[in-house]
N, C-alpha and C. Protein backbone atom coordinates (compact mmCIF):
# COMPACT_ATOMS: atom_id res chain seq x y z
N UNK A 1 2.58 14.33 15.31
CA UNK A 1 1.99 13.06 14.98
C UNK A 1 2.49 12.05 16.00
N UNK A 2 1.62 11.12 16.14
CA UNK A 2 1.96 9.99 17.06
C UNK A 2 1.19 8.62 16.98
N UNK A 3 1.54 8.06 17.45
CA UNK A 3 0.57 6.27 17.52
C UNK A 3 -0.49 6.74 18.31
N UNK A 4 -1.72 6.27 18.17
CA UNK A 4 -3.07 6.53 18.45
C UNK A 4 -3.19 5.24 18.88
N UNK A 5 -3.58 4.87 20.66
CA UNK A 5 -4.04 3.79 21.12
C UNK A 5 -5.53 3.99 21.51
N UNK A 6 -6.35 3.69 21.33
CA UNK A 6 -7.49 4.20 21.60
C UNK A 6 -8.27 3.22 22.90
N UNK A 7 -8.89 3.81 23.66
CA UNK A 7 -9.63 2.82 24.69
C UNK A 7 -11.13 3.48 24.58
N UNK A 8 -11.67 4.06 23.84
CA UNK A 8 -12.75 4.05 23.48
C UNK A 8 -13.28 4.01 22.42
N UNK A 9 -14.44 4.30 22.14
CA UNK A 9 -14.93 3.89 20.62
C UNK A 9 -15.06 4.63 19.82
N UNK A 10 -14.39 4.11 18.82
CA UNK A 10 -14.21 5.10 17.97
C UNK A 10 -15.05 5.01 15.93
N UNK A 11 -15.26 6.16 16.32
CA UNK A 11 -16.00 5.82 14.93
C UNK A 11 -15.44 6.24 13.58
N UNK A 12 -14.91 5.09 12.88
CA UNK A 12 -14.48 5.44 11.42
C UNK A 12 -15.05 5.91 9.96
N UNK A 13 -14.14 6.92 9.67
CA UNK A 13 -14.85 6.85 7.79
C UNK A 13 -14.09 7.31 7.02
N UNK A 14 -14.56 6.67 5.85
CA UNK A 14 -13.45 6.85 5.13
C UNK A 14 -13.07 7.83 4.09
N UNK A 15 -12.57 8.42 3.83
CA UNK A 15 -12.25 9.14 2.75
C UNK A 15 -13.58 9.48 1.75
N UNK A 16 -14.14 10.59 1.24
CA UNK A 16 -14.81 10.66 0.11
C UNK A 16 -14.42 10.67 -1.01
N UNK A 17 -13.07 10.41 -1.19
CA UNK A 17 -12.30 10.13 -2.63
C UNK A 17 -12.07 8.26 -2.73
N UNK A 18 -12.27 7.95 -1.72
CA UNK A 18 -12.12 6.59 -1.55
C UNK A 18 -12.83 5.88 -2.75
N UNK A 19 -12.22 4.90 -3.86
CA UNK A 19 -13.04 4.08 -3.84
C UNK A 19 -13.31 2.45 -3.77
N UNK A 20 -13.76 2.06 -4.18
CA UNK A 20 -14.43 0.59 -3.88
C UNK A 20 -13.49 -0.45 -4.15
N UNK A 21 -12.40 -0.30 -4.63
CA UNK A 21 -11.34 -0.85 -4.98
C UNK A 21 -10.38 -1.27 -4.09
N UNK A 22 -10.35 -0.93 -3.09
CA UNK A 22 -9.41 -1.48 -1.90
C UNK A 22 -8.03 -0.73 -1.86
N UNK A 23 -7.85 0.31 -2.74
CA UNK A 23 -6.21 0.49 -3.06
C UNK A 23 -6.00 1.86 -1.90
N UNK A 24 -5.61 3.02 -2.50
CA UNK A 24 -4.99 3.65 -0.90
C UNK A 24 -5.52 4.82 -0.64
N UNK A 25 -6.11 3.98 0.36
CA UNK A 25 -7.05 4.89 1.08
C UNK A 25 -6.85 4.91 2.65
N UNK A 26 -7.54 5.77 3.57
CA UNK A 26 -7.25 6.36 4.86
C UNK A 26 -8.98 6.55 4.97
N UNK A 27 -8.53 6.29 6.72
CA UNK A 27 -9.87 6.49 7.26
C UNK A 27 -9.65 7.28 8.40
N UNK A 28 -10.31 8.81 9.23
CA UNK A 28 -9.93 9.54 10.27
C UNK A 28 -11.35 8.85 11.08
N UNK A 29 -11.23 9.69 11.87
CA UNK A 29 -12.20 9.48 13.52
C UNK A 29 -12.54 11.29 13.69
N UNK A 30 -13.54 11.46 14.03
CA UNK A 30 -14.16 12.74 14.81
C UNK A 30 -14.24 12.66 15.78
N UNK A 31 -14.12 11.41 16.48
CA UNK A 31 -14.44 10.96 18.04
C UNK A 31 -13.68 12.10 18.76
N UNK A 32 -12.41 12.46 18.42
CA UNK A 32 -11.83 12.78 19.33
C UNK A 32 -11.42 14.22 19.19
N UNK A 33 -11.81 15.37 17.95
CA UNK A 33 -11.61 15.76 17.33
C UNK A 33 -12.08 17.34 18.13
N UNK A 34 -12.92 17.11 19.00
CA UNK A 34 -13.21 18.37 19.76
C UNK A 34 -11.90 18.46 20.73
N UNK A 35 -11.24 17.69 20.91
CA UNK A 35 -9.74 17.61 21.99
C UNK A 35 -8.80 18.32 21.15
N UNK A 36 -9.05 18.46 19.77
CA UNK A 36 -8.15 18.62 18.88
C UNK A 36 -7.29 17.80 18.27
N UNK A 37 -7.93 16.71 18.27
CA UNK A 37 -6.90 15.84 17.84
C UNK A 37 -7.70 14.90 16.38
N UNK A 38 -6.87 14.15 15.38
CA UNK A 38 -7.60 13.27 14.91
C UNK A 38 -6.60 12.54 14.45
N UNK A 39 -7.29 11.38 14.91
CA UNK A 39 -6.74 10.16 14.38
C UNK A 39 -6.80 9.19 12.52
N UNK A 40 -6.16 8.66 12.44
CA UNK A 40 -6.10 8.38 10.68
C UNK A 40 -5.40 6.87 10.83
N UNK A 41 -5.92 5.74 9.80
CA UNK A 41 -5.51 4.14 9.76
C UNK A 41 -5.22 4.18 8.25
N UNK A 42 -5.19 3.10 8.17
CA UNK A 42 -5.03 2.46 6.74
C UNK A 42 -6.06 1.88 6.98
N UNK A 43 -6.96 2.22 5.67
CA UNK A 43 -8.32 1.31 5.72
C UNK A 43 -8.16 -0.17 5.41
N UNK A 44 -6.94 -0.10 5.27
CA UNK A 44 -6.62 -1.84 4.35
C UNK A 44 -6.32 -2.81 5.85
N UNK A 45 -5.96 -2.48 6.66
CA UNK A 45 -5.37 -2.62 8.48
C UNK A 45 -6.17 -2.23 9.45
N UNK A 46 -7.95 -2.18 9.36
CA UNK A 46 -8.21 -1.75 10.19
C UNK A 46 -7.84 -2.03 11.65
N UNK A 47 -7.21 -3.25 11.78
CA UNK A 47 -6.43 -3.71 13.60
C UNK A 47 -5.28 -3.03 13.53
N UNK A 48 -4.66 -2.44 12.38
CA UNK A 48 -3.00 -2.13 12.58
C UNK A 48 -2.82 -0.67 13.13
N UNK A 49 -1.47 0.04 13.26
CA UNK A 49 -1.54 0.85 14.20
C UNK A 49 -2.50 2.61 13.20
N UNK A 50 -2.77 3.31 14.62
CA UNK A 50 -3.29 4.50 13.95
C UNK A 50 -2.41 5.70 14.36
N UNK A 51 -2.80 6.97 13.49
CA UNK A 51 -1.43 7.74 13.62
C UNK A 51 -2.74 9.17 14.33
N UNK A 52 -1.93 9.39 15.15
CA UNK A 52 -2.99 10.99 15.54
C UNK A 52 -2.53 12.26 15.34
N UNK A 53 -3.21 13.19 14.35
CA UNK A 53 -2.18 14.18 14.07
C UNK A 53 -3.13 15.35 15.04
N UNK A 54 -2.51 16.74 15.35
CA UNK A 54 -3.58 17.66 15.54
C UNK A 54 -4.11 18.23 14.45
N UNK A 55 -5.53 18.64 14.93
CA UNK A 55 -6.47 19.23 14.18
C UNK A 55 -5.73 20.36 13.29
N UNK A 56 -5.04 21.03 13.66
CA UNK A 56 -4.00 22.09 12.71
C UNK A 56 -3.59 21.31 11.65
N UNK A 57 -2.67 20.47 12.15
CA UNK A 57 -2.11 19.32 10.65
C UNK A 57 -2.71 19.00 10.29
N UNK A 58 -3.64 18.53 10.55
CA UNK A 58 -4.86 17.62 9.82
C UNK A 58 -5.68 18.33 8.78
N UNK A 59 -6.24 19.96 9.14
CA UNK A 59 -6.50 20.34 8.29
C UNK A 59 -5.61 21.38 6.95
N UNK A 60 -4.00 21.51 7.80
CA UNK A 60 -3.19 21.77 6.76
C UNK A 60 -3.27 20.79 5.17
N UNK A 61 -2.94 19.17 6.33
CA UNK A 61 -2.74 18.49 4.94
C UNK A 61 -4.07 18.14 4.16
N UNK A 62 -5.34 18.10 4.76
CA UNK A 62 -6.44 18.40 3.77
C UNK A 62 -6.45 19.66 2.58
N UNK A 63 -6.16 21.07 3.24
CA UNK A 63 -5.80 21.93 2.54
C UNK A 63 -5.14 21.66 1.26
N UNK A 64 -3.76 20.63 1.67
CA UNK A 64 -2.66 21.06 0.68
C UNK A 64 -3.10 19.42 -0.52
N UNK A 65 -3.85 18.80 0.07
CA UNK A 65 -4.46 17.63 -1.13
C UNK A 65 -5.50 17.95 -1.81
N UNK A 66 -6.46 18.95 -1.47
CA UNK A 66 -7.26 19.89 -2.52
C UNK A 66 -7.18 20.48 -3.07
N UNK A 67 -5.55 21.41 -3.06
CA UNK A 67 -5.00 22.45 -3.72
C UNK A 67 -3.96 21.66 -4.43
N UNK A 68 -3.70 20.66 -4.33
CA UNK A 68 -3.20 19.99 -5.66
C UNK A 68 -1.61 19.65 -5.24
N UNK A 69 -1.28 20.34 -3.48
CA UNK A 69 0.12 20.03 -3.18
C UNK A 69 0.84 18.62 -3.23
N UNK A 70 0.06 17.81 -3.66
CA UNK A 70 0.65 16.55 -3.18
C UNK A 70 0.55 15.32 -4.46
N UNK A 71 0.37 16.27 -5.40
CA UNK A 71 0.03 15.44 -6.70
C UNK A 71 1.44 14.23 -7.14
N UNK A 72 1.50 13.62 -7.33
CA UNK A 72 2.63 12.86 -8.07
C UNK A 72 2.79 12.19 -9.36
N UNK A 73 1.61 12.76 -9.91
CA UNK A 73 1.68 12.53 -11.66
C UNK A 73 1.19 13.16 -12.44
């Protein structure tokens, strides 16, 4: 993982668990995603910094939030 500075354009979205409520949610990029890489913000910060994980992590930790690894209540 690392800080994601981006100099091109990048296109955001957000979460499909997201909802309308403003509370905590994440938004990735595909832009960049054939490099292997993807980037992730706080949808609440869209100017604040972004974090880029690789495509491996990225779809580990999708994996492990569908399978229930990350539950906290």
């Amino acid at each position: 993982m690392s800080a994601f500075h981006h100099s091109i354009d990048v296109v955001w979205e957000k979460s499909s668990h997201s909802g309308s409520d403003g509370g905590q949610c994440i938004e990735f990029s595909r832009t960049v995603t054939a490099r292997g890489l993807v980037p992730v913000r706080d949808s609440k910060d869209p100017g604040g910094p972004s974090l880029l994980f690789s495509a491996c992590a990225w779809s580990s930790f999708i994996s492990g939030v569908k399978s229930g690894e990350f539950m906290t209540s």
